[in-house]
C-alpha atoms as a PDB file:
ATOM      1  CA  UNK A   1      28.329   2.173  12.088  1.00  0.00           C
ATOM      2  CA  UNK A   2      27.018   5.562  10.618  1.00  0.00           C
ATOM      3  CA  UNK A   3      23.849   4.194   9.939  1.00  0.00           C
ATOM      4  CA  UNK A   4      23.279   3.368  13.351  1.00  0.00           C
ATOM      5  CA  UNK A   5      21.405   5.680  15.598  1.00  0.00           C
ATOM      6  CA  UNK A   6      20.617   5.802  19.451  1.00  0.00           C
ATOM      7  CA  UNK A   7      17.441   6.019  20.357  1.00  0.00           C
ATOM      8  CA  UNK A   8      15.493   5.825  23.633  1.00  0.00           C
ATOM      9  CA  UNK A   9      13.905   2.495  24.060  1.00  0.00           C
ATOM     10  CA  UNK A  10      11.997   1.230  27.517  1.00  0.00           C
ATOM     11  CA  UNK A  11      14.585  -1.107  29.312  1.00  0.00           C
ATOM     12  CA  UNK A  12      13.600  -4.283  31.266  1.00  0.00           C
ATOM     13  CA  UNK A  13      13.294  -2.067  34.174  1.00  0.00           C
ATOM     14  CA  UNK A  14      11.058   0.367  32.798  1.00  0.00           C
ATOM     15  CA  UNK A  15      13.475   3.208  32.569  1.00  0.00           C
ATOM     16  CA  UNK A  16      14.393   4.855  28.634  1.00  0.00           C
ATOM     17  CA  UNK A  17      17.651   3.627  27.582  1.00  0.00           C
ATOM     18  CA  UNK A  18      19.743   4.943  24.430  1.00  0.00           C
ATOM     19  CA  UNK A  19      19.690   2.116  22.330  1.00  0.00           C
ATOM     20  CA  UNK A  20      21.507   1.175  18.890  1.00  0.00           C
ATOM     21  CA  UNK A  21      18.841   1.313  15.927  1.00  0.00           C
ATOM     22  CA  UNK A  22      18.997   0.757  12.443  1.00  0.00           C
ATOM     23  CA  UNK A  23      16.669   0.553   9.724  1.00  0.00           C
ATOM     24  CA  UNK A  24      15.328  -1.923   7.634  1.00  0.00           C
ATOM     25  CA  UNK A  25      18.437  -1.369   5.094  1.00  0.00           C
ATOM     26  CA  UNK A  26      20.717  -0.676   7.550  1.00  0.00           C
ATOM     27  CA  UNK A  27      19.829  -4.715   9.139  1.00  0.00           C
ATOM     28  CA  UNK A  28      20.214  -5.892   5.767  1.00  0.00           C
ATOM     29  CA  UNK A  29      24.021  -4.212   5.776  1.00  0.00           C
ATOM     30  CA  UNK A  30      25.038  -5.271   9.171  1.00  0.00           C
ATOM     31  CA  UNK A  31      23.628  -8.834   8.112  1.00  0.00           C
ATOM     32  CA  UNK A  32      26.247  -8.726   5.406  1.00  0.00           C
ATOM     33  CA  UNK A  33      29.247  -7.826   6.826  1.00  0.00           C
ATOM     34  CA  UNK A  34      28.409 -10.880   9.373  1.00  0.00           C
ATOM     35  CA  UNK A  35      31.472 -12.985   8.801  1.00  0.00           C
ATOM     36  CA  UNK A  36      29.535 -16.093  11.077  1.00  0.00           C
ATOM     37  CA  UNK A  37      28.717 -18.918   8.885  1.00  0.00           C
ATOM     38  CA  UNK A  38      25.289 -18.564  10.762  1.00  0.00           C
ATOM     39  CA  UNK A  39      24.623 -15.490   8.674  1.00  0.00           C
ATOM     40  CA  UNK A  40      25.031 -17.222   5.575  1.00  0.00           C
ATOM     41  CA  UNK A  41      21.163 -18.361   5.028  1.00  0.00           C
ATOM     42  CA  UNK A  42      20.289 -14.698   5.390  1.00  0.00           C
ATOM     43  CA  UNK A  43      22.896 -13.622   3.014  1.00  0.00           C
ATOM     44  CA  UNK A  44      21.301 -16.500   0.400  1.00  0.00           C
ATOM     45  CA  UNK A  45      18.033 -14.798   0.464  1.00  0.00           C
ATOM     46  CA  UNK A  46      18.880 -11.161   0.230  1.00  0.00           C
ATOM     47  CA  UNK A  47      20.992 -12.411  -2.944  1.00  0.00           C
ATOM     48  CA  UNK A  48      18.247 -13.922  -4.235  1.00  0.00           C
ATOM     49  CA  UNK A  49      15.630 -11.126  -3.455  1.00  0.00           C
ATOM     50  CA  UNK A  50      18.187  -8.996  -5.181  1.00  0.00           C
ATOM     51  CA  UNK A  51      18.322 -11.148  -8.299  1.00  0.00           C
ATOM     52  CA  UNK A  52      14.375 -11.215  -8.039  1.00  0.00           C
ATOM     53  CA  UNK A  53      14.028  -7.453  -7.951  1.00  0.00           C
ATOM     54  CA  UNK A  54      16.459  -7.030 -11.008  1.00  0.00           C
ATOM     55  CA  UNK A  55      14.667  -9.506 -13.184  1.00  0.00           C
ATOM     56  CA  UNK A  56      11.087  -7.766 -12.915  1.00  0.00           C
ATOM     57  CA  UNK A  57      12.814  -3.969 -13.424  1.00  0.00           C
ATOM     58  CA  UNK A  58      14.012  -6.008 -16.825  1.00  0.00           C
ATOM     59  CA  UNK A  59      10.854  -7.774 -17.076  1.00  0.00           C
ATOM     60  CA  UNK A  60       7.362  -5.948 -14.979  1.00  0.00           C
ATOM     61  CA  UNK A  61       5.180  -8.921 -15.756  1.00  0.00           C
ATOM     62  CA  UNK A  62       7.648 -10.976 -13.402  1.00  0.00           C
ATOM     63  CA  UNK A  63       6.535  -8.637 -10.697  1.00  0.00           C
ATOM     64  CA  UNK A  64       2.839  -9.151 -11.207  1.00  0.00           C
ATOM     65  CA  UNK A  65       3.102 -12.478 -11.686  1.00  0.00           C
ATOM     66  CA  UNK A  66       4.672 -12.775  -8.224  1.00  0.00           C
ATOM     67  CA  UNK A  67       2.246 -10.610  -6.575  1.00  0.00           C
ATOM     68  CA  UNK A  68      -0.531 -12.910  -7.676  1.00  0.00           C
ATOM     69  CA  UNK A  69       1.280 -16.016  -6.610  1.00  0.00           C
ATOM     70  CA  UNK A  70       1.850 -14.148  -3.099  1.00  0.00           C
ATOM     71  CA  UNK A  71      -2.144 -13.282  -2.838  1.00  0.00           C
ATOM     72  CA  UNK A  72      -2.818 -16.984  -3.653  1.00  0.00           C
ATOM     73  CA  UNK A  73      -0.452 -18.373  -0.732  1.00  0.00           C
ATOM     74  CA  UNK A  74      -1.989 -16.188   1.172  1.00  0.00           C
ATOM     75  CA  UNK A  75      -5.725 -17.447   1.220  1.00  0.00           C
ATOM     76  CA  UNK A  76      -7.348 -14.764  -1.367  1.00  0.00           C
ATOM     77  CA  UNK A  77      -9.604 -16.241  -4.516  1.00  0.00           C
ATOM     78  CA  UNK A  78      -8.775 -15.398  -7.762  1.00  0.00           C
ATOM     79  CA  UNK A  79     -11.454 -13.297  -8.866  1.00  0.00           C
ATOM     80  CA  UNK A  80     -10.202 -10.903  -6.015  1.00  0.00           C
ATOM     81  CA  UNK A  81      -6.811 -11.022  -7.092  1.00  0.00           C
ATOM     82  CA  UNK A  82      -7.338 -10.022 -10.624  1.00  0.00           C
ATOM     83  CA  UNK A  83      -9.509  -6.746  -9.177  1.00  0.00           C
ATOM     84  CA  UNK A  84      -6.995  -6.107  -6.451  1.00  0.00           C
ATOM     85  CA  UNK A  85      -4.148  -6.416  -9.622  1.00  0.00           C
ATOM     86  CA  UNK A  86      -6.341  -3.852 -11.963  1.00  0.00           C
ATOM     87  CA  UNK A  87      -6.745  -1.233  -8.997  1.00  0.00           C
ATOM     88  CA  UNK A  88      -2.891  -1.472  -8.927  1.00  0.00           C
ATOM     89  CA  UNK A  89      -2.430  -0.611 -12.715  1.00  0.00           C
ATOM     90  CA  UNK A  90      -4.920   2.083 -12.007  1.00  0.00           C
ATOM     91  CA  UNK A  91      -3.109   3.365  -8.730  1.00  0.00           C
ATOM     92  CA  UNK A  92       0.026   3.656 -11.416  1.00  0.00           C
ATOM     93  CA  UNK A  93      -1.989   5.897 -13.911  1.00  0.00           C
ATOM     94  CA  UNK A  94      -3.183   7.863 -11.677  1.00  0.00           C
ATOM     95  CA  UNK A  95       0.509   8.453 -10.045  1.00  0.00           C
ATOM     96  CA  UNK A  96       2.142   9.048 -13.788  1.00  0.00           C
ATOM     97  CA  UNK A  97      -0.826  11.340 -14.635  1.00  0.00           C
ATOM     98  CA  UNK A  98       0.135  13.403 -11.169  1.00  0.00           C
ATOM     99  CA  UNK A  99       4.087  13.452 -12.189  1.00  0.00           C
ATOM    100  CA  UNK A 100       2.907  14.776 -16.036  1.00  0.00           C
ATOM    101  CA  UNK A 101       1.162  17.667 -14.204  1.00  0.00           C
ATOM    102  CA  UNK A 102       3.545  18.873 -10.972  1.00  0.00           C
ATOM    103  CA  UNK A 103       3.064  16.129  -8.020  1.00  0.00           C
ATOM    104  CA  UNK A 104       6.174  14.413  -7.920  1.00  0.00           C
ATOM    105  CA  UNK A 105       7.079  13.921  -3.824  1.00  0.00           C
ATOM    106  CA  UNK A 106       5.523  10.678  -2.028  1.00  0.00           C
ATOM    107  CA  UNK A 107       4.210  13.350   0.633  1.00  0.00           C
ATOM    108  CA  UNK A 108       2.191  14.729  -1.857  1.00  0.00           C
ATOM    109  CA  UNK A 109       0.774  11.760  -3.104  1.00  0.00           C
ATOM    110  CA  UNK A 110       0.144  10.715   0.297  1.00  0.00           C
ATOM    111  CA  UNK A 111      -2.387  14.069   0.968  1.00  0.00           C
ATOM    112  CA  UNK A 112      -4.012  13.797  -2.691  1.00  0.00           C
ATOM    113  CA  UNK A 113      -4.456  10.086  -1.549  1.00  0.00           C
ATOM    114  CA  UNK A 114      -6.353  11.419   1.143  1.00  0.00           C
ATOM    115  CA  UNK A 115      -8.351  13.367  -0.094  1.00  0.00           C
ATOM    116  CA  UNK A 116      -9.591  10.995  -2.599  1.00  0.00           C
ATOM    117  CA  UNK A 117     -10.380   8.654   0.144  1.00  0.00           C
ATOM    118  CA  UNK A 118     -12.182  11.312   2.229  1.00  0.00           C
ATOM    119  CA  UNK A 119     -14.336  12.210  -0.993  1.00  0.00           C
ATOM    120  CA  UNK A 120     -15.002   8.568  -1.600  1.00  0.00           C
ATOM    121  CA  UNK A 121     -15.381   7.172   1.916  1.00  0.00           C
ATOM    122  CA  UNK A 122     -15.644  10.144   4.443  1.00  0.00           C
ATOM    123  CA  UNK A 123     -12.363   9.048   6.019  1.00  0.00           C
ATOM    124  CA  UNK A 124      -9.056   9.302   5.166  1.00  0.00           C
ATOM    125  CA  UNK A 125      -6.461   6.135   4.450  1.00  0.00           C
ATOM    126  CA  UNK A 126      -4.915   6.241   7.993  1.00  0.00           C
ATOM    127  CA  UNK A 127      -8.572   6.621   9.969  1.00  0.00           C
ATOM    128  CA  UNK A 128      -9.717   3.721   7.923  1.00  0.00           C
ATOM    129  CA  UNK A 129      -6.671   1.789   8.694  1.00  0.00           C
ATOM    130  CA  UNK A 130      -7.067   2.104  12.698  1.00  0.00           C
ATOM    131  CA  UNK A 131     -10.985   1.092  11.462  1.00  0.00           C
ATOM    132  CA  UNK A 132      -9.859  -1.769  10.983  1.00  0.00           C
ATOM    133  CA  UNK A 133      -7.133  -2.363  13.196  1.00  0.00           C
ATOM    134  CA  UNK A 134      -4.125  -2.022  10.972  1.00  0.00           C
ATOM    135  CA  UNK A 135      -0.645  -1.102  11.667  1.00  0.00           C
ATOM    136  CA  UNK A 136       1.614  -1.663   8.654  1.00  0.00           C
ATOM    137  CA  UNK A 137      -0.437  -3.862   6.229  1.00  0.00           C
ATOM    138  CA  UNK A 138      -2.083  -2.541   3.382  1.00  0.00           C
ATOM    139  CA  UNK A 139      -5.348  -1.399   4.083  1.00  0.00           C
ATOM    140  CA  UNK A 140      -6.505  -2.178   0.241  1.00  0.00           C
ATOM    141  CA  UNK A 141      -5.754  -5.971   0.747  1.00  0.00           C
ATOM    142  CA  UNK A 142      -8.630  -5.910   3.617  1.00  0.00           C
ATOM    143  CA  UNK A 143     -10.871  -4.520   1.210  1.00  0.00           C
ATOM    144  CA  UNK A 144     -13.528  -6.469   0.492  1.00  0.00           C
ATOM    145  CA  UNK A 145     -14.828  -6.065  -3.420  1.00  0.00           C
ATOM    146  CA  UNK A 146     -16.719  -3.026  -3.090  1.00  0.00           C
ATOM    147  CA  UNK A 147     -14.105  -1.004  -1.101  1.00  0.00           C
ATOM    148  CA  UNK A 148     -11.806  -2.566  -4.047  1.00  0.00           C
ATOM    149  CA  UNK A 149     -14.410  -0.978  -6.802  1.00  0.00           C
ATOM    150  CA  UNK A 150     -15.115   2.127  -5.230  1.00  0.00           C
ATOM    151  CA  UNK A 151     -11.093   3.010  -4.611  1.00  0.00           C
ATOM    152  CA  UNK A 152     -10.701   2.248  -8.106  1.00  0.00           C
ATOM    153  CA  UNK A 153     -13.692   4.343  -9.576  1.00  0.00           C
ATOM    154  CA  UNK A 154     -12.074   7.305  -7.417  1.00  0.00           C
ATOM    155  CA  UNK A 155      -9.233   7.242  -8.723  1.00  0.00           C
ATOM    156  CA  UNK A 156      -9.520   6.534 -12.483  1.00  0.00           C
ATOM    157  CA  UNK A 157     -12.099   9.472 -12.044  1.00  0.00           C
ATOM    158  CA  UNK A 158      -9.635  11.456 -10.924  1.00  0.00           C
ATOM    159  CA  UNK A 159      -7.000  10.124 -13.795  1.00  0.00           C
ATOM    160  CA  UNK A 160      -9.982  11.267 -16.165  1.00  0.00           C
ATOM    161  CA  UNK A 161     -10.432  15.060 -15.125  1.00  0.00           C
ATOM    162  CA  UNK A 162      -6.722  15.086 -14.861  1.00  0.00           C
ATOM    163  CA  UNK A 163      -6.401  14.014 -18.378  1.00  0.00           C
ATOM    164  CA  UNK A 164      -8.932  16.697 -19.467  1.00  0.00           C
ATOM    165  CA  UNK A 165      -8.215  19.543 -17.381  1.00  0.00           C
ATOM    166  CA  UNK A 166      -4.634  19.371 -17.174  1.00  0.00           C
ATOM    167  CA  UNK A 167      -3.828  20.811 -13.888  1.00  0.00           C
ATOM    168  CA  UNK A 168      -0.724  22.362 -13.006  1.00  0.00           C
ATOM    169  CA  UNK A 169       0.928  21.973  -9.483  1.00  0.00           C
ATOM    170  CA  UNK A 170      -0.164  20.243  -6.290  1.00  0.00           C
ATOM    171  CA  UNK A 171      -3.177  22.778  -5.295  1.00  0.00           C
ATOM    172  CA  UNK A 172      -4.854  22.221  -8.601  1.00  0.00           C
ATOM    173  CA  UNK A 173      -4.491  18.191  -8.229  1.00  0.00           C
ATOM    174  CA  UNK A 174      -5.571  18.497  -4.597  1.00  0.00           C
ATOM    175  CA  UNK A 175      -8.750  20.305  -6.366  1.00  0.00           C
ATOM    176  CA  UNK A 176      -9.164  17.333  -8.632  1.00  0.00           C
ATOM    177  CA  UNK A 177      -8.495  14.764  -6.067  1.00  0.00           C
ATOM    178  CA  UNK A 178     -11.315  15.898  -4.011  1.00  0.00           C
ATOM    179  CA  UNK A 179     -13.495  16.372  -7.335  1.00  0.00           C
ATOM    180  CA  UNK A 180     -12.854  12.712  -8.898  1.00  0.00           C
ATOM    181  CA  UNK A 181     -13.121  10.786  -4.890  1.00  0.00           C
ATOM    182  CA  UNK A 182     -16.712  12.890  -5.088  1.00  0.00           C
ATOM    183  CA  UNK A 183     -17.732  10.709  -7.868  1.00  0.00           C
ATOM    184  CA  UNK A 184     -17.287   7.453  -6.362  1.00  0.00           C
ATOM    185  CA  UNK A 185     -18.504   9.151  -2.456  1.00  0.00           C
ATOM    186  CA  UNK A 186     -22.092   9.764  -4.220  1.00  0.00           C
ATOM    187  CA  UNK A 187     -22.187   6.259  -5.865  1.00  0.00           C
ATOM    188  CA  UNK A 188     -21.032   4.916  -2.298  1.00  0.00           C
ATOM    189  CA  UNK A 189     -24.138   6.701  -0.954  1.00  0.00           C
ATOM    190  CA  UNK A 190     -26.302   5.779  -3.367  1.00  0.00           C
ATOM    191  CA  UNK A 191     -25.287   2.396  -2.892  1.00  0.00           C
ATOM    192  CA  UNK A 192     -25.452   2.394   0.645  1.00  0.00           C
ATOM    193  CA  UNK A 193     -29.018   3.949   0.709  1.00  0.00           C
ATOM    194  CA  UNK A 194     -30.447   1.071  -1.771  1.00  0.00           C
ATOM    195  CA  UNK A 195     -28.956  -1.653   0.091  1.00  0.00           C
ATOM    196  CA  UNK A 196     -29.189   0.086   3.957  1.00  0.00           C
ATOM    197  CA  UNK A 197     -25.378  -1.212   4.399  1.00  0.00           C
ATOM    198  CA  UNK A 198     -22.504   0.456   4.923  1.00  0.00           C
ATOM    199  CA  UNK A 199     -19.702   0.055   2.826  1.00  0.00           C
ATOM    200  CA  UNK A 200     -17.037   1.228   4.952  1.00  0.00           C
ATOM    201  CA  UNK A 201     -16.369  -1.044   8.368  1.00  0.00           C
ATOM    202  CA  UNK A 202     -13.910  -2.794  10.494  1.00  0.00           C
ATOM    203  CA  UNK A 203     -14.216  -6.200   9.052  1.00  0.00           C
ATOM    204  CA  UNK A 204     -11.347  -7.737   6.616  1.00  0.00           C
ATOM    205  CA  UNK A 205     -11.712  -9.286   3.933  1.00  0.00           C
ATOM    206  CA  UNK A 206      -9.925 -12.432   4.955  1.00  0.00           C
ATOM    207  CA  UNK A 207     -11.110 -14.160   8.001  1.00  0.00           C
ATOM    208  CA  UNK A 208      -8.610 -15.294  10.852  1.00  0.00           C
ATOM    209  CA  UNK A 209      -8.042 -18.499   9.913  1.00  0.00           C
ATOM    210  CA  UNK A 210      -7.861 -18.053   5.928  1.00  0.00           C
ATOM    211  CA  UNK A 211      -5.150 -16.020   6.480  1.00  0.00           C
ATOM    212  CA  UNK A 212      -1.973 -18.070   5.876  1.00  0.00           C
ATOM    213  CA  UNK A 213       2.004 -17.168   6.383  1.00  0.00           C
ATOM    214  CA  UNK A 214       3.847 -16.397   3.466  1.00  0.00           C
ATOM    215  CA  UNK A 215       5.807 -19.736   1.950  1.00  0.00           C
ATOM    216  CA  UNK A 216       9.586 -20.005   3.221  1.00  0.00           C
ATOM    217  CA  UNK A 217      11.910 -17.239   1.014  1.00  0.00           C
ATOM    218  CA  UNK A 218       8.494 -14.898   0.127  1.00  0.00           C
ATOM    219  CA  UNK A 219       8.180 -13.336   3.487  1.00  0.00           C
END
């Protein structure tokens, strides 16, 4: 298969073996072309995922309304829901302001990203990931409500000069990036002096055993 590749994995007996990979599409395709009737309970759900995902490009409130439902199975309150769904909306603004003014690559938006997080928290996304001992999760759902409100006041800051400045190209942005994360860094501080607590840490926000697996078809 073309989308296979061979890659060295560690063998049983230690040694590095060329081994067929794929990725995550590339499962999906050789699940389809499974003729086993053993395949067929995979093949139900990526049909259905697929009808999912082409009702909420039709409909966008379909996809929101999911994402709240998978939150909810998965331990969080509703209050932090509704602020984790508004920094979303404001994630989106920020990225459509960025396209309107020259940032249009997901590399780029991963560095301006960065930069907003180092002005806001003195780290960047990944360094406050392995903070908290993250791999592939989203480090904004183990936010707890302040790391939700400052990410959100960094970025619609940003938005905001964006919107009034009207930078052109990704070194300009960058500028901004660092400019509008500044804002929310010095309200961080502020915060953090008044209260003697630090905002940033390795705790999540959901305990151990809060944390629930996704419902049957939602994982």
């Amino acid at each position: 298969m073309t989308f296979c590749h061979g890659l060295k994995l560690k063998a049983p007996d230690g040694k590095l073996r060329e081994t067929d990979c794929a990725n995550t599409e590339g499962v999906f395709r050789i699940i389809q072309s499974i003729p086993s009737s053993k395949a067929e309970p995979f093949k139900r759900w990526l049909a259905k995922v697929g009808y999912e995902r082409i009702n909420e490009i039709e409909d966008p409130e379909l996809a929101q309304k999911r994402a709240r439902a998978l939150y909810k199975d998965k331990g969080y309150p509703d209050q932090w829901i509704e602020r984790r769904m508004r920094g979303i909306a404001i994630r989106e603004e920020l990225t459509n302001e960025w396209q309107k003014h020259g940032v249009d690559n997901s590399k780029e938006y991963q560095i301006l990203t960065a930069e907003i997080s180092k002005a806001t928290f003195g780290i960047t996304p990944s360094e406050y990931k392995k903070l908290k001992g993250l791999k592939r999760e989203n480090l904004r759902d183990h936010m707890n409500d302040l790391g939700q409100l400052f990410s959100q006041l960094g970025e619609a800051s940003t938005t905001e000069i964006a919107k009034t400045e009207h930078p052109k190209g990704f070194v300009e942005n960058k500028k901004i990036s660092k400019r509008g994360g500044k804002i929310a860094g010095d309200a961080r501080k502020q915060l953090e002096k008044e209260t003697n607590k630090k905002v940033v840490n390795k705790s999540n926000y959901l305990p151990e055993n809060k944390k629930q697996p996704l419902p049957t078809g939602k994982q």
